[in-house]
Protein backbone atom coordinates (compact mmCIF):
# COMPACT_ATOMS: atom_id res chain seq x y z
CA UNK A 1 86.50 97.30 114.03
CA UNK A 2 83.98 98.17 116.19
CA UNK A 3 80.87 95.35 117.29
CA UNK A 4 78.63 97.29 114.92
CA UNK A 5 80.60 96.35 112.02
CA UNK A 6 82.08 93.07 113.42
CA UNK A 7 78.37 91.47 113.98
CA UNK A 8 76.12 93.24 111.63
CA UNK A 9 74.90 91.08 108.57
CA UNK A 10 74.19 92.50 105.62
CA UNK A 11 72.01 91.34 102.71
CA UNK A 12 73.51 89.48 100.06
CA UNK A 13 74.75 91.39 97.23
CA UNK A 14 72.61 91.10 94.24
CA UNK A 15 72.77 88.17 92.15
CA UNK A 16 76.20 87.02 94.33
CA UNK A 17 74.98 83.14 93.72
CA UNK A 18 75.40 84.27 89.65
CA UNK A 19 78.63 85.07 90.06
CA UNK A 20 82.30 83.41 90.34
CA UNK A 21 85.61 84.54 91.89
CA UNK A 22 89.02 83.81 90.46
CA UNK A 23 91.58 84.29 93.47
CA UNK A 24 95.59 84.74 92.64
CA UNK A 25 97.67 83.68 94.71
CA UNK A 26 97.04 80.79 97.46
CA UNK A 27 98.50 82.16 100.53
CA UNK A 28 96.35 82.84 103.48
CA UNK A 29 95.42 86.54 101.57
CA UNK A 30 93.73 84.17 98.92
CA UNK A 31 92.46 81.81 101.72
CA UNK A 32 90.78 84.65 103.44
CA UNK A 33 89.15 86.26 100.20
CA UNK A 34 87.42 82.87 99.54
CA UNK A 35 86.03 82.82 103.46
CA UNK A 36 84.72 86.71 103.31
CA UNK A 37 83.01 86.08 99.72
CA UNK A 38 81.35 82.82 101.29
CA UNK A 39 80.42 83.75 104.96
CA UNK A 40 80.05 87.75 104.43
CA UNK A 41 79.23 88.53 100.86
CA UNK A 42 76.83 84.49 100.61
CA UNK A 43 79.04 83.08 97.09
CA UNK A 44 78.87 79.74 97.39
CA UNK A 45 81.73 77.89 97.15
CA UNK A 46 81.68 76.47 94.53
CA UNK A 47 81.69 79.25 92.21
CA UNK A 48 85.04 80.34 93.75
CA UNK A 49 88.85 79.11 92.52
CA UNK A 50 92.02 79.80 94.20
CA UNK A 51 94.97 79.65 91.73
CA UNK A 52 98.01 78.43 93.36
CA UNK A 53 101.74 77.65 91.33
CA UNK A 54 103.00 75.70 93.92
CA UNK A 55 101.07 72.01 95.43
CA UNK A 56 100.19 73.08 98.49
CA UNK A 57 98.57 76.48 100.36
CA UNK A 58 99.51 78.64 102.85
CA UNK A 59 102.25 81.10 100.73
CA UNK A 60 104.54 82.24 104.05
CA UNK A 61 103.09 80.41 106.54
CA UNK A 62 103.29 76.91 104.78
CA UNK A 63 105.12 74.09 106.73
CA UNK A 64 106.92 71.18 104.85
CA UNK A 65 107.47 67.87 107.48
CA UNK A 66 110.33 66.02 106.30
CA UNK A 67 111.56 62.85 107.66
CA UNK A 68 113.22 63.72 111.31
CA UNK A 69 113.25 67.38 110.77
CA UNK A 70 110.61 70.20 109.71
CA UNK A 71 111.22 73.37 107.27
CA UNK A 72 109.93 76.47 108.37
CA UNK A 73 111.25 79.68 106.40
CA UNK A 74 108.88 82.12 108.42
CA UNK A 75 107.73 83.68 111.99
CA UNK A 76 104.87 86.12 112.28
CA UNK A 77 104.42 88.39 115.38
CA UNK A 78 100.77 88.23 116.42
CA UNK A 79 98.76 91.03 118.32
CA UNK A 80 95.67 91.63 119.99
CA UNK A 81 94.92 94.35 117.81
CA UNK A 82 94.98 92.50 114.33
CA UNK A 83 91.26 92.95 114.05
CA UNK A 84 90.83 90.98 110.28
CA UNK A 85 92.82 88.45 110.96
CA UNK A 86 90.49 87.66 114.55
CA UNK A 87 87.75 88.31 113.05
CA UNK A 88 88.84 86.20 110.04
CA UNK A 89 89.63 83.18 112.57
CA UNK A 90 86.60 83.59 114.66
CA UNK A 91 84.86 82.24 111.56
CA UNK A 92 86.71 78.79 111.94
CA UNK A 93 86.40 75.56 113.77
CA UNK A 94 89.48 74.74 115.61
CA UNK A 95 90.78 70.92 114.27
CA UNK A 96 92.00 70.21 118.06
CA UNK A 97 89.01 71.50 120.08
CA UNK A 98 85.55 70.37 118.89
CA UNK A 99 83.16 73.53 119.65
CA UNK A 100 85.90 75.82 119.23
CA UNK A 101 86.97 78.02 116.90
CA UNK A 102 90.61 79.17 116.11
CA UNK A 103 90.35 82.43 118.04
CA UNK A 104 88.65 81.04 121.19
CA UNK A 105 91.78 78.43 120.57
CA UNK A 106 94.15 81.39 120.58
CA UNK A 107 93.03 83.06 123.05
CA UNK A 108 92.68 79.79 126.05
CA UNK A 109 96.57 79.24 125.23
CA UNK A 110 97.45 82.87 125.44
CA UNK A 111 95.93 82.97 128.81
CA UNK A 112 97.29 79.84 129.68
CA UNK A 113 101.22 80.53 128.79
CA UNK A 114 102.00 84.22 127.50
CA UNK A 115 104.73 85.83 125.89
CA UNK A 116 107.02 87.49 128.43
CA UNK A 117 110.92 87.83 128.18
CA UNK A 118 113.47 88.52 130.27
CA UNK A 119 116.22 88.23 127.40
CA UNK A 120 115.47 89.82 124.63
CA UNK A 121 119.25 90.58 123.58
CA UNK A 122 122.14 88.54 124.24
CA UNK A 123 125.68 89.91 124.65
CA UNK A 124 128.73 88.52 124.95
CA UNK A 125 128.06 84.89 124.67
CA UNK A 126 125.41 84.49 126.48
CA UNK A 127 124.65 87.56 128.98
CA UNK A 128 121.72 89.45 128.86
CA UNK A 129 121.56 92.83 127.71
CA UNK A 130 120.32 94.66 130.89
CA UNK A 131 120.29 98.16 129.07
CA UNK A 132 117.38 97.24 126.39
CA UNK A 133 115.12 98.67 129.19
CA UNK A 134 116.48 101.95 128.90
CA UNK A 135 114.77 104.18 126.68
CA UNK A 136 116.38 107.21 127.74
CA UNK A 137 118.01 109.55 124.63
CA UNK A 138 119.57 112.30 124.48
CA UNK A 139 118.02 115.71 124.03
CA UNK A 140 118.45 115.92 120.63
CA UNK A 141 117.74 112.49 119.42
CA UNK A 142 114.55 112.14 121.25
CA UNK A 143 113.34 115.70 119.76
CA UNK A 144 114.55 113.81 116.16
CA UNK A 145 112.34 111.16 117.29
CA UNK A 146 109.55 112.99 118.73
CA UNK A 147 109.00 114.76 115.35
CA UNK A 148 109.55 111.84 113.31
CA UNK A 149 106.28 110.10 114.97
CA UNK A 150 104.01 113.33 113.47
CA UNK A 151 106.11 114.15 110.66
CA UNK A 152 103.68 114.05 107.30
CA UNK A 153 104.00 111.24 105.42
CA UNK A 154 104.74 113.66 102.57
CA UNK A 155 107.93 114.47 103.94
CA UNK A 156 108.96 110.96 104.15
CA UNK A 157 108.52 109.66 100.29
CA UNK A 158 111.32 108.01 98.79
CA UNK A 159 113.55 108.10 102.06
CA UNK A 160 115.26 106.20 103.97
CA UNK A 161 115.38 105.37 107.75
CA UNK A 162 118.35 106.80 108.09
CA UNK A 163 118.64 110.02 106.06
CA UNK A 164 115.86 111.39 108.37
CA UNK A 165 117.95 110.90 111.44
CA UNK A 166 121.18 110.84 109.96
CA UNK A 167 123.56 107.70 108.97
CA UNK A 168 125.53 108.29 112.66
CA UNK A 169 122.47 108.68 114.30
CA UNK A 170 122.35 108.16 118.69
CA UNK A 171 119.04 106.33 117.68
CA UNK A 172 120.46 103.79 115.98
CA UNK A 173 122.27 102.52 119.11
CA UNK A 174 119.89 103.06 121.35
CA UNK A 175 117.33 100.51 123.49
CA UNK A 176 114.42 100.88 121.56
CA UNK A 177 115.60 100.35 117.96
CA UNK A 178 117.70 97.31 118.89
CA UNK A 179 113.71 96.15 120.68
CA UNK A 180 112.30 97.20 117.14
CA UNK A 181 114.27 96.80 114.52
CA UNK A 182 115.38 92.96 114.65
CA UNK A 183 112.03 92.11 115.07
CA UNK A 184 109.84 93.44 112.40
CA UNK A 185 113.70 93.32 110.11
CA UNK A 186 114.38 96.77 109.39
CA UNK A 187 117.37 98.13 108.46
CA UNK A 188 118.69 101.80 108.33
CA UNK A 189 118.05 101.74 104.59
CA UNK A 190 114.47 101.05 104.69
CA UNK A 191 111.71 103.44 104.06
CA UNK A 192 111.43 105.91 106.82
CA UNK A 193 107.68 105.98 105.75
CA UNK A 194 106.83 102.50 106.56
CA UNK A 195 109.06 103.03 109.90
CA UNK A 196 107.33 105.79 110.92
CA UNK A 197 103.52 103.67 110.58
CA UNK A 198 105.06 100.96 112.71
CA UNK A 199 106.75 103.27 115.24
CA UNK A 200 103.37 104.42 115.51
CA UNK A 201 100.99 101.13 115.89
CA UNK A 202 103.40 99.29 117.23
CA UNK A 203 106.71 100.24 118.70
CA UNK A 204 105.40 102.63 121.79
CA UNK A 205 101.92 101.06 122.69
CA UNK A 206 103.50 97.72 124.54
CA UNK A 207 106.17 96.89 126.74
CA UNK A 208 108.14 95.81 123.85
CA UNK A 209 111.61 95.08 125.97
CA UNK A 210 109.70 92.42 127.62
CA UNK A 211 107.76 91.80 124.13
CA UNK A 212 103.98 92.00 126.14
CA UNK A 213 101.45 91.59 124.06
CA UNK A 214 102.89 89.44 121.30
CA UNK A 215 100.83 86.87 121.31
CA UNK A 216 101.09 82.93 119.88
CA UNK A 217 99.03 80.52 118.18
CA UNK A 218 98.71 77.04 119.60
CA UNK A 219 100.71 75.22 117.28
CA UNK A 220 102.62 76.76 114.23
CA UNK A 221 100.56 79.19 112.24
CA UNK A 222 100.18 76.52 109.16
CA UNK A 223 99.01 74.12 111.71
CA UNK A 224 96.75 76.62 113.99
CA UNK A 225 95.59 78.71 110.84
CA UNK A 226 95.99 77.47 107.36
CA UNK A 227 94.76 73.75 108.15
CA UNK A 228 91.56 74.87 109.46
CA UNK A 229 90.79 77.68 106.92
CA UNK A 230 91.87 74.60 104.20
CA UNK A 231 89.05 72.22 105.80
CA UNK A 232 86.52 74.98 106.09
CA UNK A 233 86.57 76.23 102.45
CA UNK A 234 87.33 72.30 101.31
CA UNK A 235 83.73 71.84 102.80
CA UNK A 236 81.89 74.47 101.14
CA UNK A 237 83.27 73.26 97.57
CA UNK A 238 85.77 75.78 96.73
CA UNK A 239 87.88 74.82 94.05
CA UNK A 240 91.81 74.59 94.38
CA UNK A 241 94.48 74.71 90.86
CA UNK A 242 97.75 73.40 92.15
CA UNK A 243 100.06 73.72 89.52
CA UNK A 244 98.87 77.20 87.81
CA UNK A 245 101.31 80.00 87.79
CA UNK A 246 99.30 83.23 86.59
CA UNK A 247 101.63 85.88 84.96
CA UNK A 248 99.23 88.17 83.19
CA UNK A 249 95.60 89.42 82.78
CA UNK A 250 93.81 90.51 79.84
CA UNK A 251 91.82 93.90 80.03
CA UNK A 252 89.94 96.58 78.76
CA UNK A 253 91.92 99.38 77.21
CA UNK A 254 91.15 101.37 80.00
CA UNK A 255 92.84 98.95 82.30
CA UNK A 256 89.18 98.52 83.85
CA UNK A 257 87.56 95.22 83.53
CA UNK A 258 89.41 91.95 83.43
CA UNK A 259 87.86 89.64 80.99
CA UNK A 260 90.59 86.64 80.96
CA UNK A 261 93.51 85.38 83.09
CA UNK A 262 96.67 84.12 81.50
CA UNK A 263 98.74 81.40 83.26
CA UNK A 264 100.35 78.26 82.89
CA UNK A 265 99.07 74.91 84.30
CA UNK A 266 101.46 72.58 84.87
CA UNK A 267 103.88 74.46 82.18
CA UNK A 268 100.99 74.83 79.82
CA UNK A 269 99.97 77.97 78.28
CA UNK A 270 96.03 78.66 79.81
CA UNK A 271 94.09 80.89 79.37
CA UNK A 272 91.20 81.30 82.00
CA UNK A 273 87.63 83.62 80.47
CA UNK A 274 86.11 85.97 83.15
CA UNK A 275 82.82 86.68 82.64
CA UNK A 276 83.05 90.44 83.40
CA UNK A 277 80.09 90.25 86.31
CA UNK A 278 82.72 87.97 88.34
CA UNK A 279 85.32 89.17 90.46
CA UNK A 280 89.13 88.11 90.52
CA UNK A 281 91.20 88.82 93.55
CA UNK A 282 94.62 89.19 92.82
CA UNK A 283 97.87 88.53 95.83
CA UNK A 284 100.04 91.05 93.42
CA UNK A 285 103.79 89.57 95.29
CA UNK A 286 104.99 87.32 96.93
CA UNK A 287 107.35 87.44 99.34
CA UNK A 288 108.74 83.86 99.27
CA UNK A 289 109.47 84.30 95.22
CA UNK A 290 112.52 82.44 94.45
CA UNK A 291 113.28 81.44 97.78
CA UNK A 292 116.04 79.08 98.27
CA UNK A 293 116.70 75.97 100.88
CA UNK A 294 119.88 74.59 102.18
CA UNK A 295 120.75 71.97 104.55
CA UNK A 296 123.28 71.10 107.23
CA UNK A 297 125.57 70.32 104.19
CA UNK A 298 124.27 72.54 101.30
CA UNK A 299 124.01 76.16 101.18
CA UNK A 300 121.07 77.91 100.27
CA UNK A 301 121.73 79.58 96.72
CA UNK A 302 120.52 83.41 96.56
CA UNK A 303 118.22 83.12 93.34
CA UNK A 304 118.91 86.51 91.70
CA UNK A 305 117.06 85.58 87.91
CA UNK A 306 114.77 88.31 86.86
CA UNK A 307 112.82 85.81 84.22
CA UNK A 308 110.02 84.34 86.73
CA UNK A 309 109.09 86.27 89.48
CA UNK A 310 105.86 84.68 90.43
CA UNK A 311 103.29 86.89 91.40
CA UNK A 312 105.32 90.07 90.74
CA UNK A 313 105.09 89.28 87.22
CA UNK A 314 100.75 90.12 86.70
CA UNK A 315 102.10 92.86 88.78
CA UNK A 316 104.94 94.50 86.32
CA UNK A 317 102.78 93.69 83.00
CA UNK A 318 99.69 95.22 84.78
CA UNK A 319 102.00 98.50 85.96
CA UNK A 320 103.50 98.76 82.21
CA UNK A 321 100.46 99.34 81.26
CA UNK A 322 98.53 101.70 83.22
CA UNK A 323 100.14 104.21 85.90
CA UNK A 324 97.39 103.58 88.72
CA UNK A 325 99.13 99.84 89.37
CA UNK A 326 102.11 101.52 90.75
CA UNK A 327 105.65 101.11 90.52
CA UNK A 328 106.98 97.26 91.11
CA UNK A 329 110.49 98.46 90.29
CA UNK A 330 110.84 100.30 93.75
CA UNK A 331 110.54 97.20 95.61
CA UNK A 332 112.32 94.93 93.14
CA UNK A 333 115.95 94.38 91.67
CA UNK A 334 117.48 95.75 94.94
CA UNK A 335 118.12 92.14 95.86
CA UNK A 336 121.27 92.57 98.26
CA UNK A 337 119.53 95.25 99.82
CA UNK A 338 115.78 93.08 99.91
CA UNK A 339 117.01 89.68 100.99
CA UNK A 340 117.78 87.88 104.26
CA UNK A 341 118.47 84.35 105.32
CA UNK A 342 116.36 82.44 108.39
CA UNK A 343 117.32 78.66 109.56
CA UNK A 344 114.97 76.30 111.53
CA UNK A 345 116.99 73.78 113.75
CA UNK A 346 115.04 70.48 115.05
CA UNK A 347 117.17 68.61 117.62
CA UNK A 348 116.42 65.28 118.22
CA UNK A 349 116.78 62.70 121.13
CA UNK A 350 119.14 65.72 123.21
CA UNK A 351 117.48 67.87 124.90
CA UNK A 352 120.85 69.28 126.89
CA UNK A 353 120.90 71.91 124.15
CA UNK A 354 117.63 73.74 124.67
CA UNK A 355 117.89 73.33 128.22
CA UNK A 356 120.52 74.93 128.57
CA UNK A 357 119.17 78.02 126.21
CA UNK A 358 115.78 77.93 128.57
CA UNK A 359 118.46 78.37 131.78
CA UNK A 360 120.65 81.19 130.08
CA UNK A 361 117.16 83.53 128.48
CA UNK A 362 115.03 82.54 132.11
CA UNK A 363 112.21 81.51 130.28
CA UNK A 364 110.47 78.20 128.91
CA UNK A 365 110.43 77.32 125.79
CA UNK A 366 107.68 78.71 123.49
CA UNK A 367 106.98 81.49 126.03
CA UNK A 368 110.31 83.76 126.02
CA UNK A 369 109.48 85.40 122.05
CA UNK A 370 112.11 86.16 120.10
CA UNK A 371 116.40 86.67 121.02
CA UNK A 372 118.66 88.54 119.03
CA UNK A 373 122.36 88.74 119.66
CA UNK A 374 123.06 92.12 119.87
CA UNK A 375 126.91 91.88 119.01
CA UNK A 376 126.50 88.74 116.53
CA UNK A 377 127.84 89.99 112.99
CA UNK A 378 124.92 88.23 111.40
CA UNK A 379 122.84 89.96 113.60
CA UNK A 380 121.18 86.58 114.24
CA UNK A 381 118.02 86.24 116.32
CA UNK A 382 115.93 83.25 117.27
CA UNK A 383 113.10 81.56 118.70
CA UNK A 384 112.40 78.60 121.12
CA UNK A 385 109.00 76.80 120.46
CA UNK A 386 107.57 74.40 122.81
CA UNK A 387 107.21 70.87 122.00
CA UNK A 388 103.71 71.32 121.04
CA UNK A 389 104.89 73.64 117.87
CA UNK A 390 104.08 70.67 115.76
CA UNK A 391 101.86 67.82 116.47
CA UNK A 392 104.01 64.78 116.99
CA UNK A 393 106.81 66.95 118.28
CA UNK A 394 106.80 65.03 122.02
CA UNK A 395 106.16 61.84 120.74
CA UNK A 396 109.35 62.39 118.43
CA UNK A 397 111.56 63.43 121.18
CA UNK A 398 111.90 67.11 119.26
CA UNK A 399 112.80 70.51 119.94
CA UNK A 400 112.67 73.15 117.44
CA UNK A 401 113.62 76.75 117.21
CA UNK A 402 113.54 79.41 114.36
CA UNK A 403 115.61 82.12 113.73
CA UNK A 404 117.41 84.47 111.02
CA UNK A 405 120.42 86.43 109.89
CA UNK A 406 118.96 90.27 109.35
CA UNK A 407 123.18 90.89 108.15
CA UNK A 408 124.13 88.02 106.69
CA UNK A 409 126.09 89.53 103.94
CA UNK A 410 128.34 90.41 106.89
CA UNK A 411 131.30 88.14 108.13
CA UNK A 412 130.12 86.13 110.77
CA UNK A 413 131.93 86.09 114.35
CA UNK A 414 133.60 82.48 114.70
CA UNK A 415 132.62 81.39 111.04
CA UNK A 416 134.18 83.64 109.36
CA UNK A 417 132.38 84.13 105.96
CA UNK A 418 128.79 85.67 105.30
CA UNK A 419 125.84 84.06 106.55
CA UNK A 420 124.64 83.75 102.78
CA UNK A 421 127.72 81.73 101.72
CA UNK A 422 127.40 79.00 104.90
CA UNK A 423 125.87 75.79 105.08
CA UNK A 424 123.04 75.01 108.08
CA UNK A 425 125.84 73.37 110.25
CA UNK A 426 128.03 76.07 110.03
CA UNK A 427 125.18 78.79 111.11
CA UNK A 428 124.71 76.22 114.18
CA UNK A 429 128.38 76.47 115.14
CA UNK A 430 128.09 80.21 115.02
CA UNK A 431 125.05 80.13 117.31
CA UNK A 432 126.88 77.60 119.49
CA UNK A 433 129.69 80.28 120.30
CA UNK A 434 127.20 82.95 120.26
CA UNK A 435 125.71 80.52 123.22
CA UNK A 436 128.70 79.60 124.78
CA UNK A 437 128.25 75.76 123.96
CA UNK A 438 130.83 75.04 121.69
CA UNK A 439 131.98 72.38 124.18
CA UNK A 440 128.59 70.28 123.03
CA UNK A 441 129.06 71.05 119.45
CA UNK A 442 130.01 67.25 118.31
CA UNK A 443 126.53 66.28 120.49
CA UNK A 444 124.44 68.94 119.35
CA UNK A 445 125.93 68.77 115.28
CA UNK A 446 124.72 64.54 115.13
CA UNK A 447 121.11 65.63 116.59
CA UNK A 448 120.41 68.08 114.51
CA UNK A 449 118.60 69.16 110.81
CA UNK A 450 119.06 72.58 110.24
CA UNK A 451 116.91 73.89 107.23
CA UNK A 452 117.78 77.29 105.81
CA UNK A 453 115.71 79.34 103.44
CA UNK A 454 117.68 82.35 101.79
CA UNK A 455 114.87 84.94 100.53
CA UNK A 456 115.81 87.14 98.03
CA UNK A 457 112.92 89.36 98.43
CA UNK A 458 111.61 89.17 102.12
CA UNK A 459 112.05 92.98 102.95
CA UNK A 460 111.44 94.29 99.42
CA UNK A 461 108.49 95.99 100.88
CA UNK A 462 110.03 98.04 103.10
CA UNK A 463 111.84 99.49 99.92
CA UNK A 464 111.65 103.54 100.27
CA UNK A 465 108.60 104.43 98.24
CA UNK A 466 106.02 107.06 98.02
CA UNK A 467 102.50 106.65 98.44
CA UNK A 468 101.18 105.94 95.11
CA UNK A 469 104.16 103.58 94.41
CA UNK A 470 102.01 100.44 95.05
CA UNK A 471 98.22 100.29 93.62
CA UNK A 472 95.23 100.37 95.73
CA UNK A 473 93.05 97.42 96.91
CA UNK A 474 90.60 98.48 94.07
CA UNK A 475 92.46 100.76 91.56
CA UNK A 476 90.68 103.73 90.19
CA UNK A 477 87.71 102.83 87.47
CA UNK A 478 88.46 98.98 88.09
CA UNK A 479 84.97 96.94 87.74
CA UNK A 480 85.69 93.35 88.96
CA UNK A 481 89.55 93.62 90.10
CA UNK A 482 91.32 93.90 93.36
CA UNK A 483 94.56 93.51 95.09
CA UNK A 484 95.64 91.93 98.02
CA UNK A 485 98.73 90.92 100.23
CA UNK A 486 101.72 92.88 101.04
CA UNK A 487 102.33 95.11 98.18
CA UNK A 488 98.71 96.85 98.00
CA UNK A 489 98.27 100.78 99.62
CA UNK A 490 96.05 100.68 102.57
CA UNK A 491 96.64 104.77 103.55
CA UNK A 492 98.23 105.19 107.47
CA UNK A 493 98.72 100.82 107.86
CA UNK A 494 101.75 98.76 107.86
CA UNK A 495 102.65 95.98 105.50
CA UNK A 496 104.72 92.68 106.47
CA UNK A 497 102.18 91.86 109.02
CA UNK A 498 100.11 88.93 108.60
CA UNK A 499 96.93 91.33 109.49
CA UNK A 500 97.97 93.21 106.43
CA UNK A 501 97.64 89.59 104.50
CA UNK A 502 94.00 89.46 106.12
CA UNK A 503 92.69 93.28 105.56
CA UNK A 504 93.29 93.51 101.99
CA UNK A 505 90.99 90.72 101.08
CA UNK A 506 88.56 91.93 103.60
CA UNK A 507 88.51 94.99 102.00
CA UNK A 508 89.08 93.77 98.44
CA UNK A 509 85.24 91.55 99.28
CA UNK A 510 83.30 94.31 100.30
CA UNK A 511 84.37 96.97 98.07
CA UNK A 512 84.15 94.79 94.66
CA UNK A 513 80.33 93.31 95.86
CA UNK A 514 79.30 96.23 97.40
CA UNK A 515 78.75 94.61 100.77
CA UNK A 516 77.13 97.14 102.89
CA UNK A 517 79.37 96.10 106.17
């Protein structure tokens, strides 16, 4: 954005206050389309709905406090360059500082304790990986790589990471895919497009080895984001549905103009009229459908049924019936190829454990980024958060961490089954002997909850695709639809990012009202 467009307001649309808004999908792409209709396009709120199956908003970012212990199935890497989503919270009053809005929140703790690592792979139970600064290649591979970053996307439909470089590939052992590929969770099989727009935003413009320029929100995103966007929008009268699960809408032959949404509220077929001068803003997938939890003692199932899929499913009627919605079934039914497991561990009343982890990375807590253990068969990364991750952290006596297993159908190192087949307690005794700390397993084992969250469709995304595989943010001859979240075509961006979860809305706004901005 530039300050022209980032300042600038435009006149209402015509007739705006006549008109509603139906939004899909309550995740913070839904959140965001209800704050752009009210403070850019003037709707008031109260002519806008947010539709949301589950009880509570947020989608991916969502937080659920349990008694002693927290469950967090997600991390988002933040960057100064995720224009929507600053813009988006420069619009909202920070909870914790009166006068303050979430950005000007963001940015005083940023300054205050940055992001720098000195550990961003572990080896051999517990030594850091000295070589992840060394971005040296050979001749070849770097000529490979070279082209790669201007190769035309063309070229790169419907292929995979590796079948550009080749499955042996130098690259794949080399410094800066073990920087970039644990982090954003791609694997060789992923879509060389998508790999190619990330290489290109993000994996050469920081210091990514030290993992400058990732930035951190104050508390947890839910917390530091979704809270505040909740009391903003609760304040201007928008309207929340708990309960509805949308599957299909009705249309025009022409696949055109919506005129009624079908869903069921609280298991009861609905159906929902749409006046065909509103809008409706649809989040077209979710990736936290059929997500799964386990616990120290329970293992986290891997949901594989194909007969609910959430938000995917207004997506798959919508493509059966008109070409310009794309193809779901690239991105879906790949499961063992899409999924991935993450854990969040809160240890309570013994803090020996994380302070020994803040002595062996040389960094604080909640200011180190992420870790991945490079020669962990899991492949198993994780993050330390400071005890001001969640508000009554220090008064509970808590330290949390998050992490995840981007190989978990692999056999793990000391347990030795897959990730997906272990309960939270065993993960922890794998990441104790990844650590070196199996002599305080008994201690650390009674202090602990471990939640773990087994996604079945948290990289379907990166699924190798071409570029008319997923629909547009407004399809072609569509009159009052749009599309948002992570399966929508923005030409030349990235998906999986929460930006991407903030742009498509923003774009979805202005392009259905006509907002000249």
């Amino acid at each position: 954005m530039n300050i022209y467009s980032t300042f600038y307001r435009p006149n209402k649309p015509q007739r705006i206050e006549q008109r509603k808004a139906h939004i899909v999908g309550g995740g913070i792409a839904g959140l965001a389309a209800a704050v752009f209709l009210i403070d850019d396009a003037g709707m008031p709120g109260k002519n806008i709905t947010i539709y949301e199956k589950r009880r509570d908003m947020g989608g991916c970012c969502g937080v659920i406090g349990t008694e002693g212990a927290y469950i967090c199935h997600g991390e988002r890497e933040l960057e100064p360059y995720m224009d929507c989503l600053w813009y988006l919270c420069s619009k909202i009053p920070s909870l914790d500082t009166p006068g303050r809005t979430v950005l000007d929140e963001t940015v005083d703790v940023n300054r205050e304790s940055a992001i720098h690592s000195e550990c961003r792979c572990l080896v051999k139970q517990g030594h850091i990986w000295q070589d992840v600064h060394d971005y040296r290649m050979d001749p070849e591979t770097a000529a490979r790589l070279q082209k790669f970053l201007t190769e035309p996307e063309e070229n790169l439909e419907d292929m995979t990471i590796e079948e550009y470089f080749g499955k042996d590939s130098p690259f794949f052992s080399s410094a800066m895919w073990w920087c970039f590929h644990p982090m954003l969770a791609f694997k060789p099989y992923h879509s060389a497009l998508e790999a190619k727009r990330y290489l290109a935003r993000f994996g050469l413009a920081n210091r990514i080895d030290y993992l400058e320029g990732i930035l951190h929100t104050k508390r947890n995103e839910y917390d530091s984001i979704i809270k505040p966007i909740m009391v903003w929008l609760q304040k201007k009268g928008v309207h929340f549905q708990y309960g509805c699960a949308v599957y299909d809408l009705e249309m025009d032959d022409a696949c055109n103009t919506v005129y009624g949404i079908k869903s069921k509220l609280d298991g009861l077929d609905t159906r929902i009229p749409v006046d065909v001068k509103d809008y409706v803003f649809v989040t077209s997938g979710s990736l936290m459908t059929n997500a799964r939890f386990g616990d120290n003692t329970h293992v986290a199932e891997t949901n594989r049924s194909t007969e609910e899929l959430g938000l995917f499913d207004i997506w798959c009627n919508l493509a059966k019936r008109n070409e310009k919605f794309g193809h779901p079934e690239k991105f879906l039914g790949q499961i063992d190829k899409t999924k991935w497991m993450s854990y969040f561990i809160t240890i309570k009343d013994y803090p020996e454990f994380f302070q020994r982890l803040e002595r062996m990375t040389g960094s604080p807590s909640g200011t180190g980024g992420i870790i991945t253990v490079k020669d962990s068969g899991w492949e198993i990364s994780l993050m330390l958060y400071d005890r001001d991750y969640f508000p009554d952290q220090r008064v509970n006596n808590e330290d949390v961490l998050w992490g995840d297993g981007l190989f978990g159908e692999h056999l793990g190192d000391y347990i030795k089954k897959p990730m997906a087949e272990c309960t939270g307690e065993e993960i922890l005794l794998e990441i104790l002997y990844h650590f070196d700390m199996l002599d305080i397993q008994n201690e650390v084992l009674a202090h602990a909850h471990i939640s773990t969250c087994m996604m079945p469709y948290i990289t379907s995304q990166f699924m190798p695709r071409t570029g008319t595989d997923r629909p547009r943010v407004v399809p072609e001859g569509c009159t009052n639809l749009a599309f948002m979240g992570q399966f929508v075509e923005i030409p030349g961006d990235v998906v999986f990012t929460i930006e991407t979860s903030v742009r498509t809305p923003l774009q979805a706004v202005y392009q259905l009202t006509g907002l000249e901005k």
